[in-house]
Protein backbone atom coordinates (compact mmCIF):
# COMPACT_ATOMS: atom_id res chain seq x y z
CA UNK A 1 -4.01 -35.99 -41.37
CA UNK A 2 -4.77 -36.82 -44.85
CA UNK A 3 -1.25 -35.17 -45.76
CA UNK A 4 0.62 -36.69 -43.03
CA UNK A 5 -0.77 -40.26 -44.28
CA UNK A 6 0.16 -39.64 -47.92
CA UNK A 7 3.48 -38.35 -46.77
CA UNK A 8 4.20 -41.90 -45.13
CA UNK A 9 2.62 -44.04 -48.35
CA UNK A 10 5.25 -42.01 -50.57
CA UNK A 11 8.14 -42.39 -47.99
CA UNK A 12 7.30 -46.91 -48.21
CA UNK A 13 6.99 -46.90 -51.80
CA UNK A 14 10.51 -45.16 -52.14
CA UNK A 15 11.77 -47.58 -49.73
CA UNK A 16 10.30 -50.72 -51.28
CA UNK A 17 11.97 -48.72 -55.11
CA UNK A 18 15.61 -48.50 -53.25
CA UNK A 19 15.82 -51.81 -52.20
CA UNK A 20 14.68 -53.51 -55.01
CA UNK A 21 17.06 -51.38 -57.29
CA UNK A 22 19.56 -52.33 -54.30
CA UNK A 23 18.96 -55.63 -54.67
CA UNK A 24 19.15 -55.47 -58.04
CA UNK A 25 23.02 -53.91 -58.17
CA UNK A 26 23.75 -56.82 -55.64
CA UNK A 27 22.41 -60.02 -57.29
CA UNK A 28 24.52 -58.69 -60.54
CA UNK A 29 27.85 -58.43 -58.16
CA UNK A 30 29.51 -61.65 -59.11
CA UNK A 31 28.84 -60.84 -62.83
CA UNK A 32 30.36 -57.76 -63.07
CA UNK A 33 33.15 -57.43 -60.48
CA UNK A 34 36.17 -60.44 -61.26
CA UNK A 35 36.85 -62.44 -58.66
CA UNK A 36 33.95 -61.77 -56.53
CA UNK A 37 32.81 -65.22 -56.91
CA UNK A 38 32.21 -66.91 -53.69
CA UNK A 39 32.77 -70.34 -53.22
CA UNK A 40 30.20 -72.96 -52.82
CA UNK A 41 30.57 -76.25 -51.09
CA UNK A 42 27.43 -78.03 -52.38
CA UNK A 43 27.25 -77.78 -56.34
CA UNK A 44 24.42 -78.46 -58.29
CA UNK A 45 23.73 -82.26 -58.70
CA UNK A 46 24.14 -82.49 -61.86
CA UNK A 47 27.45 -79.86 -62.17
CA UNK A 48 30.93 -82.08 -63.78
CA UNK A 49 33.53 -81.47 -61.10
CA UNK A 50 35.73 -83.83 -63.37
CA UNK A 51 38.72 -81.63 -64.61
CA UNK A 52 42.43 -80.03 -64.15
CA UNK A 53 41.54 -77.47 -62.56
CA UNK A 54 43.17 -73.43 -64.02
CA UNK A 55 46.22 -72.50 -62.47
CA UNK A 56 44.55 -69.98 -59.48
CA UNK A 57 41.30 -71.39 -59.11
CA UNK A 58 39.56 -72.73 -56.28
CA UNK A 59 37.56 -75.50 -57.06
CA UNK A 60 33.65 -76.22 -55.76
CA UNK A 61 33.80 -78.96 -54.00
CA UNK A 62 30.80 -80.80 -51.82
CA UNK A 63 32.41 -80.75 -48.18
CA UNK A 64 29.72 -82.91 -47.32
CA UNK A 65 31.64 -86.02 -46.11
CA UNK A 66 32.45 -86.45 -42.00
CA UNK A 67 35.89 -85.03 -40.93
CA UNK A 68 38.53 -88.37 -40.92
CA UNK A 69 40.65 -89.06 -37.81
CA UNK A 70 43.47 -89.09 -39.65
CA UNK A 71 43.74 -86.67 -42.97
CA UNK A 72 45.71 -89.37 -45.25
CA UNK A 73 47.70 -88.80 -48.55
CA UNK A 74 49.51 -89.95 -50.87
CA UNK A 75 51.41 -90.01 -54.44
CA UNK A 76 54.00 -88.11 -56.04
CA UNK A 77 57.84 -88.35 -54.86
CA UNK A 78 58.29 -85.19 -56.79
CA UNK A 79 56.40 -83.19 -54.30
CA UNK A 80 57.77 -85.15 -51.01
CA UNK A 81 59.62 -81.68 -49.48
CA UNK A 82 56.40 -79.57 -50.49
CA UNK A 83 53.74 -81.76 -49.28
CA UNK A 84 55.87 -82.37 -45.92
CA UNK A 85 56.42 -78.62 -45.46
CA UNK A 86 52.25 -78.05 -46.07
CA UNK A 87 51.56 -80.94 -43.51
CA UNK A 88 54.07 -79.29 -40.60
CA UNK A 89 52.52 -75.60 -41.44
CA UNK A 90 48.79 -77.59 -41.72
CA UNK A 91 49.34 -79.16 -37.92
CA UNK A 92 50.31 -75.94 -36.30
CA UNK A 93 46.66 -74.66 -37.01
CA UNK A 94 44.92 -77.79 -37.07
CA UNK A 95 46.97 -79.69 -34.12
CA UNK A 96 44.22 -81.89 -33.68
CA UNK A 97 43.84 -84.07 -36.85
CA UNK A 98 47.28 -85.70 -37.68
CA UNK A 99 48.07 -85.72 -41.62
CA UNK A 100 50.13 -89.09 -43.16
CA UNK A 101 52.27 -89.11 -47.01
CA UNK A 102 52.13 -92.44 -48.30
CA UNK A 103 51.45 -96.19 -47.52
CA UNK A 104 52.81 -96.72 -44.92
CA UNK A 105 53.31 -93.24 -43.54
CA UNK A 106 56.84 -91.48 -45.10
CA UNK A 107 56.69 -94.02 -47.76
CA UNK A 108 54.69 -92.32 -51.13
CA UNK A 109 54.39 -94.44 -54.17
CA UNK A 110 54.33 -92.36 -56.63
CA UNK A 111 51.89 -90.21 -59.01
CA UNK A 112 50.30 -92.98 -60.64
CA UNK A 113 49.98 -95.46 -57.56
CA UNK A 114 48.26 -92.24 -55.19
CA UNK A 115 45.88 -91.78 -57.77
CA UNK A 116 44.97 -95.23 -57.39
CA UNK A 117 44.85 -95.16 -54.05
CA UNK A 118 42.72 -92.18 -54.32
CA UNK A 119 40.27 -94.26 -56.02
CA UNK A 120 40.03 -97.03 -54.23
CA UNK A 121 39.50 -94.90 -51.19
CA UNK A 122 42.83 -95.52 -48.96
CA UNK A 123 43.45 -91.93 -48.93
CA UNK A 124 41.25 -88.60 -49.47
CA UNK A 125 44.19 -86.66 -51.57
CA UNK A 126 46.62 -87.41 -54.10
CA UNK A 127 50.14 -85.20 -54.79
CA UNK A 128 50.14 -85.54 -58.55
CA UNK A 129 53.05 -84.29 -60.89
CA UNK A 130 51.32 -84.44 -64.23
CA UNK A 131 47.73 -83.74 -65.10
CA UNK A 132 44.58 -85.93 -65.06
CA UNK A 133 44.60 -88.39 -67.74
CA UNK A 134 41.03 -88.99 -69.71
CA UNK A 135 40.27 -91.74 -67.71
CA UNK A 136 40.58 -90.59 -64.19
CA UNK A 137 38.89 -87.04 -65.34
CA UNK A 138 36.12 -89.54 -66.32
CA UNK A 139 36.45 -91.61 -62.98
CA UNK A 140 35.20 -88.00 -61.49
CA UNK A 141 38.64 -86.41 -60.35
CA UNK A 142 39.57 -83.20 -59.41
CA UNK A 143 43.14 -81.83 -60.14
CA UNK A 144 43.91 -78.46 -58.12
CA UNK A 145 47.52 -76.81 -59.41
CA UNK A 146 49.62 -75.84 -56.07
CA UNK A 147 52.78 -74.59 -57.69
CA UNK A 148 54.53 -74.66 -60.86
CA UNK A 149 57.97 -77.14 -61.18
CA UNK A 150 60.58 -77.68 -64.08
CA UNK A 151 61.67 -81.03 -64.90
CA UNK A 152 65.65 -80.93 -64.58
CA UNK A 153 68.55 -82.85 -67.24
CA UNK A 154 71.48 -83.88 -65.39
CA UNK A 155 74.32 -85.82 -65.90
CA UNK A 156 77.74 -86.17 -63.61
CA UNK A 157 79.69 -83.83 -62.59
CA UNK A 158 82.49 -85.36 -63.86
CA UNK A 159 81.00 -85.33 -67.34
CA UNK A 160 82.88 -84.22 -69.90
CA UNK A 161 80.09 -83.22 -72.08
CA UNK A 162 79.76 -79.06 -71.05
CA UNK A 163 77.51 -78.02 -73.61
CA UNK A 164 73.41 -78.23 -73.50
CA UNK A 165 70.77 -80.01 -75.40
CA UNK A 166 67.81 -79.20 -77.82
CA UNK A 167 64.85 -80.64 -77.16
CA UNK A 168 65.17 -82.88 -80.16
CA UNK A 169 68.38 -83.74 -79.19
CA UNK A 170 67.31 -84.57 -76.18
CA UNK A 171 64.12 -86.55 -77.47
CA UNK A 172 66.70 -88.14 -79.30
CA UNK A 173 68.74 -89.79 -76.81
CA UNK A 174 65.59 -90.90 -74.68
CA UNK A 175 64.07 -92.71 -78.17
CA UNK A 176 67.75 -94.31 -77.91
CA UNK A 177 67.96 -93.00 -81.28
CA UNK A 178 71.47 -90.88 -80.08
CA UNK A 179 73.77 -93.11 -78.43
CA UNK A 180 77.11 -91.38 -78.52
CA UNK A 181 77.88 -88.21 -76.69
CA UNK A 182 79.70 -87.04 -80.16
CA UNK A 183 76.82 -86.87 -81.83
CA UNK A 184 75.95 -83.62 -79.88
CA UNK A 185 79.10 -82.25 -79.99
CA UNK A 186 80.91 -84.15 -77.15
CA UNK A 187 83.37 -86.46 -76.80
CA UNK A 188 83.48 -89.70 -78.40
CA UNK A 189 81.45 -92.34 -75.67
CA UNK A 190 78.17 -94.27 -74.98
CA UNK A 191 75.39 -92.00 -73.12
CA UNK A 192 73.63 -94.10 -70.47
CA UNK A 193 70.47 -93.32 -70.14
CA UNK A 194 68.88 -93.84 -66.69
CA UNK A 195 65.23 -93.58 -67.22
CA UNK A 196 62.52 -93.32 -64.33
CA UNK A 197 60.49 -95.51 -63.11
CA UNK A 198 56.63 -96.20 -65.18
CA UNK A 199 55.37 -95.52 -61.83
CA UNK A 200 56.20 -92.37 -61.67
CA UNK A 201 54.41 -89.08 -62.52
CA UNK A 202 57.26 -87.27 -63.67
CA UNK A 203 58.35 -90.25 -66.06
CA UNK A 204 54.57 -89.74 -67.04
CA UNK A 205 54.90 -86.41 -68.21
CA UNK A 206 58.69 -86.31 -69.43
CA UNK A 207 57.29 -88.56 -71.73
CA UNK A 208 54.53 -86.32 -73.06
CA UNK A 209 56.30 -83.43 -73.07
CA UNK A 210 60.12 -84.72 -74.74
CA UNK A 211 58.86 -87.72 -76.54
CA UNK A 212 55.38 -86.30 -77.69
CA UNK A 213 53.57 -89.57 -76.07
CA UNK A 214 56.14 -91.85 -77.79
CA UNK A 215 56.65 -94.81 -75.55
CA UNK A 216 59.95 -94.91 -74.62
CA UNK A 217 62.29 -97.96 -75.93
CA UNK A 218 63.16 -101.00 -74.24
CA UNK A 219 65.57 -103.67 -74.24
CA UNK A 220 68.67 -101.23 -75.48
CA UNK A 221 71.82 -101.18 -74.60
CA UNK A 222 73.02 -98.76 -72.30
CA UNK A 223 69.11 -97.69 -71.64
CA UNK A 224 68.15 -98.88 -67.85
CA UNK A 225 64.49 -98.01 -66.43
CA UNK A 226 64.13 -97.79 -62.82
CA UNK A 227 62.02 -100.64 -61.04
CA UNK A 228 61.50 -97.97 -58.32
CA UNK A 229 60.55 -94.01 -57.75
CA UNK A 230 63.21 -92.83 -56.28
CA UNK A 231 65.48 -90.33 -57.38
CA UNK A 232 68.36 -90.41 -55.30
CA UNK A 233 69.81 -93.87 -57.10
CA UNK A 234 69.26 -92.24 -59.92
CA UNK A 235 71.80 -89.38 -59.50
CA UNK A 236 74.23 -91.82 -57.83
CA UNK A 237 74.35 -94.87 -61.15
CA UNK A 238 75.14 -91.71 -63.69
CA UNK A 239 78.62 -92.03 -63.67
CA UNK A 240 81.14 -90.01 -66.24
CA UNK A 241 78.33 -91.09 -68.87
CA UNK A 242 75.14 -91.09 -67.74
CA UNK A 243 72.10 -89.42 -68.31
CA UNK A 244 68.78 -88.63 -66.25
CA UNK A 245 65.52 -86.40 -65.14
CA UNK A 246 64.00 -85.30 -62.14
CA UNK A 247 62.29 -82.60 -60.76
CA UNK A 248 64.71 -79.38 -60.12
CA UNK A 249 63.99 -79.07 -56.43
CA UNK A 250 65.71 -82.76 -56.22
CA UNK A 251 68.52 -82.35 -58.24
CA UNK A 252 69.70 -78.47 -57.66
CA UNK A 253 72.64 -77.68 -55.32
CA UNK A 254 73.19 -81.56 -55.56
CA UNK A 255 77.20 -81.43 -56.09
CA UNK A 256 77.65 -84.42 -57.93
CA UNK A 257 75.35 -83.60 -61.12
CA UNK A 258 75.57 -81.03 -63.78
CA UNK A 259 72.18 -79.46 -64.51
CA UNK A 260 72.06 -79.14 -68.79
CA UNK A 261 70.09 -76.59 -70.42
CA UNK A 262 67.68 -76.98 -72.42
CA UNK A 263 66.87 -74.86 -75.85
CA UNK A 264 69.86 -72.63 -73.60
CA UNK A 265 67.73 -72.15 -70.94
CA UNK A 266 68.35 -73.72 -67.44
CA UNK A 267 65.41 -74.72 -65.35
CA UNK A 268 67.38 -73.21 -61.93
CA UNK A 269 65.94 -69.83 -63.20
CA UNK A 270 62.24 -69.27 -61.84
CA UNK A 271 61.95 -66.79 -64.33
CA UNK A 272 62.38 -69.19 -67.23
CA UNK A 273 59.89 -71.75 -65.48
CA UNK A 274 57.26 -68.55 -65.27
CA UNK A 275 57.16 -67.06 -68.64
CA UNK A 276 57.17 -70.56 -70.53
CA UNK A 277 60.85 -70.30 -71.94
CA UNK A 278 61.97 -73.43 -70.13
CA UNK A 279 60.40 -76.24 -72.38
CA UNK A 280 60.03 -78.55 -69.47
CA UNK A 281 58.09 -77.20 -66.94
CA UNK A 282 54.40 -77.74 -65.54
CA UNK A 283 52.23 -77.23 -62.47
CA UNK A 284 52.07 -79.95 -59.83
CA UNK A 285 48.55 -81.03 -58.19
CA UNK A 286 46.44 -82.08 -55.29
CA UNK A 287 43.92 -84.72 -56.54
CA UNK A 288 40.81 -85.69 -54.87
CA UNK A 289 37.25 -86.85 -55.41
CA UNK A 290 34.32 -84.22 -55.61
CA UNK A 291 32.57 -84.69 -52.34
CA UNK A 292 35.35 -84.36 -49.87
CA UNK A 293 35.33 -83.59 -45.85
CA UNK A 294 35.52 -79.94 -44.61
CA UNK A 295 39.52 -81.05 -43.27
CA UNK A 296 40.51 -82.48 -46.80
CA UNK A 297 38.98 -78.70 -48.56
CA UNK A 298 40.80 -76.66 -45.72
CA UNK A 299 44.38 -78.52 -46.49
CA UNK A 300 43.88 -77.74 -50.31
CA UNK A 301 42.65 -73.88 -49.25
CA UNK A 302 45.72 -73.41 -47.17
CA UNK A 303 48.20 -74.91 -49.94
CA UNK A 304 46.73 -72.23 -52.15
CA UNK A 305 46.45 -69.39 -48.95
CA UNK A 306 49.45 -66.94 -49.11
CA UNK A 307 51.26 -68.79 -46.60
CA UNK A 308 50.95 -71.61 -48.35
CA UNK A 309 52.75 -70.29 -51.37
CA UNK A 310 55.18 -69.32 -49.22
CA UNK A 311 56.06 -72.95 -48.01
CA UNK A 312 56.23 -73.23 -52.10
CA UNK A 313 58.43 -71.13 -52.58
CA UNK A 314 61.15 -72.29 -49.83
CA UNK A 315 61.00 -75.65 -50.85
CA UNK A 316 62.46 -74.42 -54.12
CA UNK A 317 58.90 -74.66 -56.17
CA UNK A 318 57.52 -71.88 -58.14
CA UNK A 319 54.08 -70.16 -56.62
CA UNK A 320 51.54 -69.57 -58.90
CA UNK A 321 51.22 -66.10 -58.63
């Protein structure tokens, strides 16, 4: 008996030793194995959620806020075809909540107007085409890359400038410091340039990026700014001389504007846009507050889901992986 009793004491203690050592392995999982992480939707009080978020990560975000009616967004025109795309794939698994893209619905105002919006709490995301600046990131915002995008150069077709620009030739003729077409080698006439609207996100960053946070001139001849986000006018007023931006999704397979390279690289090849050779590319965003509804995390979870990069990738964006 006395064996049989000692038998069982040693058999608990070298359960009690396994699963401690067991638990042991377990609670060191997430720092030892990459990407093991799991994902918590109620951070610490005290944790800054303000931030661009990496290109691949998945933000912690408080879900704690009631599911809305209607999931509403709004923002960049840049991302119009992707965000459209997302909400049709979004509705076929989530048929029940309806999803709107601007103010009114099928209207979006632009980068800088969504955000905004986002903080004054008329919608629950923001489509952004340039990061956070300091003062939204200190407002408490949340920037979550969906896809990568390049920042097309066009000019007419019937242009008869056929070469490509620098990027300080190019920062040149948006300073409306090169006025003549000659002066990179073409022919002897005024370049129009057609700038973007201030409202706009990709004016935002062309302006970071080409003019190194220059402001960009006003009251020049032959230098027009757009009162308006829209790209389509754009294309359409550049003429034989003009010159203009957009996103490359907007402006490729268009056949009335020459896409110019830029440092000889052309922003139509994805493989440019991934290894960094293009000069003007970036990532484009989904912007919301830290404590957001379980419907509002589930849209941004599916943009970054494989299927989601798919939609990315047919709409003529880059996925991040």
């Amino acid at each position: 008996m006395a064996n049989k009793n000692r038998e069982t004491l040693i058999l608990t203690l070298a359960l009690v030793i396994t699963g401690g050592i067991l638990a042991g392995i377990w609670s060191l999982r997430d720092k030892i194995l990459p990407g093991s992480e799991q994902v918590s939707v109620n951070p610490a009080p005290n944790q800054n959620l303000s931030q661009n978020v990496i290109p691949g990560q998945i933000p912690k975000l408080d879900t704690s806020l009631p599911n809305p009616q209607v999931l509403t967004m709004d923002g960049s025109v840049t991302m119009v075809a992707i965000i459209k795309q997302l909400q049709l794939a979004y509705s076929l698994a989530n048929p029940a909540l309806p999803t709107i893209y601007g103010i009114p619905d099928g209207q979006p105002n632009g980068t800088n107007a969504g955000i905004k919006n986002l903080l004054n709490d008329k919608v629950a995301i923001a489509a952004s085409s340039r990061p956070l600046k300091p003062e939204e990131i200190q407002a408490g915002l949340v920037a979550i890359p969906i896809a990568r995008d390049a920042i097309a150069v066009a000019v007419g077709v019937n242009n008869p400038y056929q070469g490509g620009l620098t990027m300080e030739q190019l920062r040149g003729i948006f300073q409306g410091k090169i006025t003549n077409w000659s002066e990179v080698g073409g022919p002897n006439a005024p370049i129009r340039v057609i700038n973007r609207s201030p409202d706009s996100g990709t004016q935002s960053f062309f302006r970071e990026v080409v003019l190194l946070g220059e402001a960009f001139p006003t009251n020049l001849p032959n230098y027009t700014t757009a009162e308006k986000d829209e790209t389509t006018p754009l294309l359409r007023a550049l003429g034989d001389n003009g010159i203009t931006y957009s996103t490359v999704s907007q402006i490729e397979g268009q056949k009335t504007v020459r896409i110019l390279p830029i440092n000889g690289f052309l922003p139509t090849d994805r493989n440019s846009i991934k290894n960094g050779s293009y000069p003007i590319s970036r990532p484009v965003y989904l912007v919301v507050k830290p404590k957001v509804s379980p419907a509002t995390k589930n849209f941004i979870d599916f943009a970054l889901s494989p299927r989601g990069q798919e939609v990315v990738a047919r709409v003529g964006f880059v996925p991040l992986q």
